[in-house]
PDB file of N, CA and C in Angstrom:
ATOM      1  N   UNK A   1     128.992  95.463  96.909  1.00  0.00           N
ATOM      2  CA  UNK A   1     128.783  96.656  96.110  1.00  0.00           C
ATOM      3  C   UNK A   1     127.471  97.307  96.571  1.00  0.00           C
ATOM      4  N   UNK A   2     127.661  98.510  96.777  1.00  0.00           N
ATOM      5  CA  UNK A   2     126.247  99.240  96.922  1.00  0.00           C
ATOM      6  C   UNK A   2     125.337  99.544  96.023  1.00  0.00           C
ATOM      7  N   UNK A   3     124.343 100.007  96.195  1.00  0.00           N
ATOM      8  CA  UNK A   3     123.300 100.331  95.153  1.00  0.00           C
ATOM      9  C   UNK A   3     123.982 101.750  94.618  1.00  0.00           C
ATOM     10  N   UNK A   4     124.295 102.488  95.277  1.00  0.00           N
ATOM     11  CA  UNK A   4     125.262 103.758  94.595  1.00  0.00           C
ATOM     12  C   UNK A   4     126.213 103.332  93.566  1.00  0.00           C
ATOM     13  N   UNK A   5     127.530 102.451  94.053  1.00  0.00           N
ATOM     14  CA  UNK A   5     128.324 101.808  93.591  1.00  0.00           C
ATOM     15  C   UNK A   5     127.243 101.033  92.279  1.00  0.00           C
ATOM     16  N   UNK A   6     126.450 100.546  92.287  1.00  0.00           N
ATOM     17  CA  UNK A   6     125.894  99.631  91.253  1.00  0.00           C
ATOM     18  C   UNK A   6     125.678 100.766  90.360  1.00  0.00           C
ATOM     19  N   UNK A   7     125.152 101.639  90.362  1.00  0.00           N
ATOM     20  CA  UNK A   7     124.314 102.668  89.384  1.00  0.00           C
ATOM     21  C   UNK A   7     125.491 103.586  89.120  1.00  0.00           C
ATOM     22  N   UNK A   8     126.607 103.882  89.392  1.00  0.00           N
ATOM     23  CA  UNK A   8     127.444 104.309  88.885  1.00  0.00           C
ATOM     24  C   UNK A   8     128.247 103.320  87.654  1.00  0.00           C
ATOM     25  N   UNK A   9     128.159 101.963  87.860  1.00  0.00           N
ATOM     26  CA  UNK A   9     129.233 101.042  86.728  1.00  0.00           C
ATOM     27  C   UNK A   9     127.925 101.179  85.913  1.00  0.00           C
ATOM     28  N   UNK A  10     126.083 100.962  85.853  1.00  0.00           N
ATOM     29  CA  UNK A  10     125.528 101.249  84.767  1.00  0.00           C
ATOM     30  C   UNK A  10     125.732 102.521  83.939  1.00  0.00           C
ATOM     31  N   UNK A  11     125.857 103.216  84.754  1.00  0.00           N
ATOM     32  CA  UNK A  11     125.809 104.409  84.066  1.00  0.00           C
ATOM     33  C   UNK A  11     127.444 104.596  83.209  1.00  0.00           C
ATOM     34  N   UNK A  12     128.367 104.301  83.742  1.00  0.00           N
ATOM     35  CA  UNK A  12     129.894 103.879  83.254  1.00  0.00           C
ATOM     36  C   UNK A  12     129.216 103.352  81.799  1.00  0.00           C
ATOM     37  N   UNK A  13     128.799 101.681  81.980  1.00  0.00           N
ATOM     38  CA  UNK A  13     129.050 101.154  80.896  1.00  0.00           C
ATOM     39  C   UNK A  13     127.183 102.072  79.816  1.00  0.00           C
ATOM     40  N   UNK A  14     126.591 102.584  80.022  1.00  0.00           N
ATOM     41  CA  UNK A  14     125.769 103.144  79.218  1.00  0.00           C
ATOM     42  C   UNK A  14     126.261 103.865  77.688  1.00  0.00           C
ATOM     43  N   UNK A  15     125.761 103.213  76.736  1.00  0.00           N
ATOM     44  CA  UNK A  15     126.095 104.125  75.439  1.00  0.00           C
ATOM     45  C   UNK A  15     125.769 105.448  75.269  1.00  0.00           C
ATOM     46  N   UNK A  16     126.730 106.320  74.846  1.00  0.00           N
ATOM     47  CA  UNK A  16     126.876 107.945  75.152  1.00  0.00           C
ATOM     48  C   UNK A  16     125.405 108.190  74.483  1.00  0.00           C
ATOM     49  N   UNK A  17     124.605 107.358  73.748  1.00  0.00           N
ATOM     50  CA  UNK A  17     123.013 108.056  72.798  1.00  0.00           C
ATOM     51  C   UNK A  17     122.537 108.035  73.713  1.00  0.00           C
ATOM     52  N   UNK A  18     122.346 107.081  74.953  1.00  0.00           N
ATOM     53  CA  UNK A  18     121.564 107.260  76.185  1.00  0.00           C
ATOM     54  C   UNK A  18     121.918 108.245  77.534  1.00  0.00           C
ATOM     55  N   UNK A  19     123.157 108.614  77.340  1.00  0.00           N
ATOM     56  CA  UNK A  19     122.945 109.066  78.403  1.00  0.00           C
ATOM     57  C   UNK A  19     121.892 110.378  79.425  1.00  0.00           C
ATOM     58  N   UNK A  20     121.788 110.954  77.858  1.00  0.00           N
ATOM     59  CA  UNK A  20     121.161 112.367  77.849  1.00  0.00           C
ATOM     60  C   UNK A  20     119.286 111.404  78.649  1.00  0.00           C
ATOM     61  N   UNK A  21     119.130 110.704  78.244  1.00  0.00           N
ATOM     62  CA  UNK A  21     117.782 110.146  78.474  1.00  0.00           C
ATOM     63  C   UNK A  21     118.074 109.705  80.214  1.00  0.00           C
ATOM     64  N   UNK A  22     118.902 108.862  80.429  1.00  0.00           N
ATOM     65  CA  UNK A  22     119.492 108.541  81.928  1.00  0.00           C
ATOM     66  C   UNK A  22     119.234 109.848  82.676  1.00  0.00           C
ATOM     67  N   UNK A  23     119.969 110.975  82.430  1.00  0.00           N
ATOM     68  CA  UNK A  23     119.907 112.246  83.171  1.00  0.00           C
ATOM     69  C   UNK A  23     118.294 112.599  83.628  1.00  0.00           C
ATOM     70  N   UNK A  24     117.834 112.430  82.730  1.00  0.00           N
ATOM     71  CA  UNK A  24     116.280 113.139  82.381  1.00  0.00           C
ATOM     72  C   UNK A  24     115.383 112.354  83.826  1.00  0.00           C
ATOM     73  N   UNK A  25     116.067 111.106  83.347  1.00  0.00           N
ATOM     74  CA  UNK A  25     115.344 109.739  84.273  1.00  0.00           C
ATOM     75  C   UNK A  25     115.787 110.490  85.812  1.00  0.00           C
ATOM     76  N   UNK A  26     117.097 109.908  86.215  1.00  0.00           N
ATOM     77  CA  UNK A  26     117.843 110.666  87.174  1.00  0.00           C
ATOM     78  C   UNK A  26     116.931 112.248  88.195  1.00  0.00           C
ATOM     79  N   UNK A  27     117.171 112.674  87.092  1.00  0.00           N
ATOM     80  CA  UNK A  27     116.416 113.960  87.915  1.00  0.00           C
ATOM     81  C   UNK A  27     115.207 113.928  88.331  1.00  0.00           C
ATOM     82  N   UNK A  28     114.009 113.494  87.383  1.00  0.00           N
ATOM     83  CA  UNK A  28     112.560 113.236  87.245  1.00  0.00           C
ATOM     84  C   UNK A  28     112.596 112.252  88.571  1.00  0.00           C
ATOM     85  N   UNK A  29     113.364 111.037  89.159  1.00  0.00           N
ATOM     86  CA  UNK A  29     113.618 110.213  90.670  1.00  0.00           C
ATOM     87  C   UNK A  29     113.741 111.472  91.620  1.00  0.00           C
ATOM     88  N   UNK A  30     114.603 111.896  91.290  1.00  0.00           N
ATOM     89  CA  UNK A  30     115.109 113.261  92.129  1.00  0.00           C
ATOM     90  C   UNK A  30     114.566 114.091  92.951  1.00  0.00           C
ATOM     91  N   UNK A  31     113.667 114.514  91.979  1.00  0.00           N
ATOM     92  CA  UNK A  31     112.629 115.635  92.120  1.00  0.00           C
ATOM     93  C   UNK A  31     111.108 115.309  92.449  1.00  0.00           C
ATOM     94  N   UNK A  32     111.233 113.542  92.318  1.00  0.00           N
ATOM     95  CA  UNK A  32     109.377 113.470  92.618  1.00  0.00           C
ATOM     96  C   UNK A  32     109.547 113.654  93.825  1.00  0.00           C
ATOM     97  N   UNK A  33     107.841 113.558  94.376  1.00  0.00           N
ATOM     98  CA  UNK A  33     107.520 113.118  95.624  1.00  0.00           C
ATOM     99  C   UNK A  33     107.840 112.112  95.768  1.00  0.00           C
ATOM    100  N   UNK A  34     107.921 111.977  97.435  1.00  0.00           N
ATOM    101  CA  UNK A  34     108.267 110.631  97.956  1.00  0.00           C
ATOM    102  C   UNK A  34     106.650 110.256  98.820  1.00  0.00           C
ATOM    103  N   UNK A  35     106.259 108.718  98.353  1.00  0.00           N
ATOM    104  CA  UNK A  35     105.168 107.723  99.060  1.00  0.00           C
ATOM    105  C   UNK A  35     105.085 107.417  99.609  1.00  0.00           C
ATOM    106  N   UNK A  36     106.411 107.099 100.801  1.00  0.00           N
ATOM    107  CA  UNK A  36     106.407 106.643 101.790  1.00  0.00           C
ATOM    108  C   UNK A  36     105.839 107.134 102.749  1.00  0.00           C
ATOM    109  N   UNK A  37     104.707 107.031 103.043  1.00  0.00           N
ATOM    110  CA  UNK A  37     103.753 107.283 104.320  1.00  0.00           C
ATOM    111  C   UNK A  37     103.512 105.663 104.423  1.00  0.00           C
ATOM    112  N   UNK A  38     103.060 105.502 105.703  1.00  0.00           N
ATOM    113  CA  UNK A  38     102.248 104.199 105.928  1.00  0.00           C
ATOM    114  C   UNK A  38     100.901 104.666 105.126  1.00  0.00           C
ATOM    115  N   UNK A  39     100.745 103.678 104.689  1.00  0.00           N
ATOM    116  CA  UNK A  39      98.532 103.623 104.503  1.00  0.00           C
ATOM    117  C   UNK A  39      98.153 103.468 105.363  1.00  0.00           C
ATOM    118  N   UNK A  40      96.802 104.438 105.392  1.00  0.00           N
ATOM    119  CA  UNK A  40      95.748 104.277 106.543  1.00  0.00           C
ATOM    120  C   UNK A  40      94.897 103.141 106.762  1.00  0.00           C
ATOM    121  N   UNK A  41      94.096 102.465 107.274  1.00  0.00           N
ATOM    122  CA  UNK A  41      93.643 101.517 107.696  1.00  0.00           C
ATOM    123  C   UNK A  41      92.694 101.619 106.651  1.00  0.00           C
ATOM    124  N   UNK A  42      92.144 102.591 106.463  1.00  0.00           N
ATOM    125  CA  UNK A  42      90.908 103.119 105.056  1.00  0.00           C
ATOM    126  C   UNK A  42      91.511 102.342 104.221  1.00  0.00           C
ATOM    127  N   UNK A  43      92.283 103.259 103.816  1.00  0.00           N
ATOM    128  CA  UNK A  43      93.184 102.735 102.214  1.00  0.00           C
ATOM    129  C   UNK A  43      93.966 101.418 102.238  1.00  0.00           C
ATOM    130  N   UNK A  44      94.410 101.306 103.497  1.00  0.00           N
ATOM    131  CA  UNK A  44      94.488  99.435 103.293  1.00  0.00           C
ATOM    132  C   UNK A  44      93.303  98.779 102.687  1.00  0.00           C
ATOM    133  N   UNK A  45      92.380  98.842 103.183  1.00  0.00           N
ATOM    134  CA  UNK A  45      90.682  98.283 103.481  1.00  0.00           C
ATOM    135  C   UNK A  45      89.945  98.640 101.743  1.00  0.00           C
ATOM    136  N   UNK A  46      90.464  99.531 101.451  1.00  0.00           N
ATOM    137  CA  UNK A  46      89.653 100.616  99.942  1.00  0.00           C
ATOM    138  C   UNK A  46      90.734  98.817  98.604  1.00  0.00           C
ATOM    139  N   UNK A  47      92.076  98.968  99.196  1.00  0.00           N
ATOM    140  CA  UNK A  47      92.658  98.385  98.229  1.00  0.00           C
ATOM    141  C   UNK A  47      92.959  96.832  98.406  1.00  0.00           C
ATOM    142  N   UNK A  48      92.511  96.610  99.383  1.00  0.00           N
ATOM    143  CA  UNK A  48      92.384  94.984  99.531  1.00  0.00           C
ATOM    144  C   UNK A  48      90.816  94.437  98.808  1.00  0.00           C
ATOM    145  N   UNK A  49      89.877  95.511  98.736  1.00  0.00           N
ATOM    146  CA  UNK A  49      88.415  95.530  98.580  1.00  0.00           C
ATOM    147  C   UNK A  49      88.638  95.931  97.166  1.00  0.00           C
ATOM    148  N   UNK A  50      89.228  96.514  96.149  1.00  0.00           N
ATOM    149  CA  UNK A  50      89.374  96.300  95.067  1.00  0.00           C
ATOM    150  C   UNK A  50      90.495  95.287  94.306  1.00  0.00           C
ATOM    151  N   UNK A  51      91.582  94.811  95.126  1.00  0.00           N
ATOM    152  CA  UNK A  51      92.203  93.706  94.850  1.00  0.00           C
ATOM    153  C   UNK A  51      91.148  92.548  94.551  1.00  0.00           C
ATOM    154  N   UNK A  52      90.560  92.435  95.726  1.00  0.00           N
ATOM    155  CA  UNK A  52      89.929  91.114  95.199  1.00  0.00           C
ATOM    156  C   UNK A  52      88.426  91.293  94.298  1.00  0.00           C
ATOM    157  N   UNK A  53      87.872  92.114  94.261  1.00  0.00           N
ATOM    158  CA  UNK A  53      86.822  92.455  93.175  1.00  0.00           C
ATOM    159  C   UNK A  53      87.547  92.112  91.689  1.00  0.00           C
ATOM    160  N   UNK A  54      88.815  92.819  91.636  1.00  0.00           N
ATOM    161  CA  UNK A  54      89.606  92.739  90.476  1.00  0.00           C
ATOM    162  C   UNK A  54      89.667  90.714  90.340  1.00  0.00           C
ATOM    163  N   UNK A  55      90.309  90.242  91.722  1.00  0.00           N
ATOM    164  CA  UNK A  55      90.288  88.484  91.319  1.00  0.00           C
ATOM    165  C   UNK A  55      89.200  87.796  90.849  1.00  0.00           C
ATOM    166  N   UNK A  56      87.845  88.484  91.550  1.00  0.00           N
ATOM    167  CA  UNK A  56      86.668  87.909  90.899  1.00  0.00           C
ATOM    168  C   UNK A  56      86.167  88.164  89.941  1.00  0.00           C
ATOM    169  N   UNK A  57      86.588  88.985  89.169  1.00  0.00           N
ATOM    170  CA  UNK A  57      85.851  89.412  87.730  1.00  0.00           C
ATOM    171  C   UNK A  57      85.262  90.669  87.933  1.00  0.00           C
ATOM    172  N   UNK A  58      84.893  91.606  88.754  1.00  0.00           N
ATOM    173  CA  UNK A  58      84.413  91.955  89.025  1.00  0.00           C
ATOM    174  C   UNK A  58      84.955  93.808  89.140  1.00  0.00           C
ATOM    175  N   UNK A  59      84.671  94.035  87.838  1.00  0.00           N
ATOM    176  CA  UNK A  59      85.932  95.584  87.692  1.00  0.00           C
ATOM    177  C   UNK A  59      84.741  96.810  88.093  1.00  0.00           C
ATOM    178  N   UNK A  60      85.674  97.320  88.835  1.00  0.00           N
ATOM    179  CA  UNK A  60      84.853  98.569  89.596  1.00  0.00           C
ATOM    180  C   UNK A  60      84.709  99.998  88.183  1.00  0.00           C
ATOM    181  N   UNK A  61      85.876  99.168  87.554  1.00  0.00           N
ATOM    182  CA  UNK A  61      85.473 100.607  86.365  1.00  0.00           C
ATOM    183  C   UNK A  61      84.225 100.413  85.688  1.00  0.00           C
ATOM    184  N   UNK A  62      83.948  99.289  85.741  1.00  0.00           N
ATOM    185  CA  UNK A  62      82.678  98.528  84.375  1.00  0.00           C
ATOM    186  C   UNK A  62      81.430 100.066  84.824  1.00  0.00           C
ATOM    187  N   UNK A  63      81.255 100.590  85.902  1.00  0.00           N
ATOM    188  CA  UNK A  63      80.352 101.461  86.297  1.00  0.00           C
ATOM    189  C   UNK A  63      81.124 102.706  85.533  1.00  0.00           C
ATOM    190  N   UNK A  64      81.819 103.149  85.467  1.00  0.00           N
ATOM    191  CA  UNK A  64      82.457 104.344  84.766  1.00  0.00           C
ATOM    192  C   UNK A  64      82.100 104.190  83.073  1.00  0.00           C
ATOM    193  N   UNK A  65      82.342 102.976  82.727  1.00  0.00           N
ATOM    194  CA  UNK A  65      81.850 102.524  81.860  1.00  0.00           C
ATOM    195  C   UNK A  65      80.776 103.042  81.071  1.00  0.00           C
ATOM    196  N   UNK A  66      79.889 102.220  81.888  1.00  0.00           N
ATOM    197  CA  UNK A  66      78.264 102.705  81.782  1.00  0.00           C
ATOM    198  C   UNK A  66      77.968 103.965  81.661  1.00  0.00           C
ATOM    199  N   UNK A  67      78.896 104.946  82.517  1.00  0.00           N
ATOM    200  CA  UNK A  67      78.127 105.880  82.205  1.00  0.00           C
ATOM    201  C   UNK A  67      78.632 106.573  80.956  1.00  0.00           C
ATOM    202  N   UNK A  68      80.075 106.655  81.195  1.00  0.00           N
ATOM    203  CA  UNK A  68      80.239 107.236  79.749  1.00  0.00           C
ATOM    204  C   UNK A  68      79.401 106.849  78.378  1.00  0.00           C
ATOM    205  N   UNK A  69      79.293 105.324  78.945  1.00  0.00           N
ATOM    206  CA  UNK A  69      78.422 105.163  77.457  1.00  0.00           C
ATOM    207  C   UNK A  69      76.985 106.221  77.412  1.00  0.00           C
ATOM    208  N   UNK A  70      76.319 106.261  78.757  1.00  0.00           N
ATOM    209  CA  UNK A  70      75.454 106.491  78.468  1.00  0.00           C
ATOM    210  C   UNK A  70      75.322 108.335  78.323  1.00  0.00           C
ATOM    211  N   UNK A  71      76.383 108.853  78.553  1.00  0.00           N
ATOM    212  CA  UNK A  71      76.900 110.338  77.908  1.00  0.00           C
ATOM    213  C   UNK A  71      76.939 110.575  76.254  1.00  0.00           C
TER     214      UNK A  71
END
């Protein structure tokens, strides 16, 4: 079964209160942008460097923080 084929029997067996919400979903996929670019070597480097800040405790927002407080 395909992923087409799959999302057609959900949508089959979906209760008619949802469907109107499904559509909404549906289109809003539809119509975004698409992400697929590769990442740049930067943004590899930016998000491996906040991955692991995040493992160590260590939250890059805590500075955003601060300042708002101090606003």
């Amino acid at each position: 079964m395909t992923a087409k084929d799959e999302l057609h029997s959900l949508i089959d067996e979906l209760p008619q209160r949802e469907l109107a919400t499904a559509r909404r979903f549906l289109k809003y996929l539809r119509d975004c942008e698409s992400y697929d670019d590769p990442l740049t070597p930067e943004e590899v480097a930016a998000s491996n460097a906040a991955w692991h800040a995040y493992l160590e405790g260590t939250d890059p927002g805590e500075t955003l923080k601060k300042v708002r407080q101090e606003l």
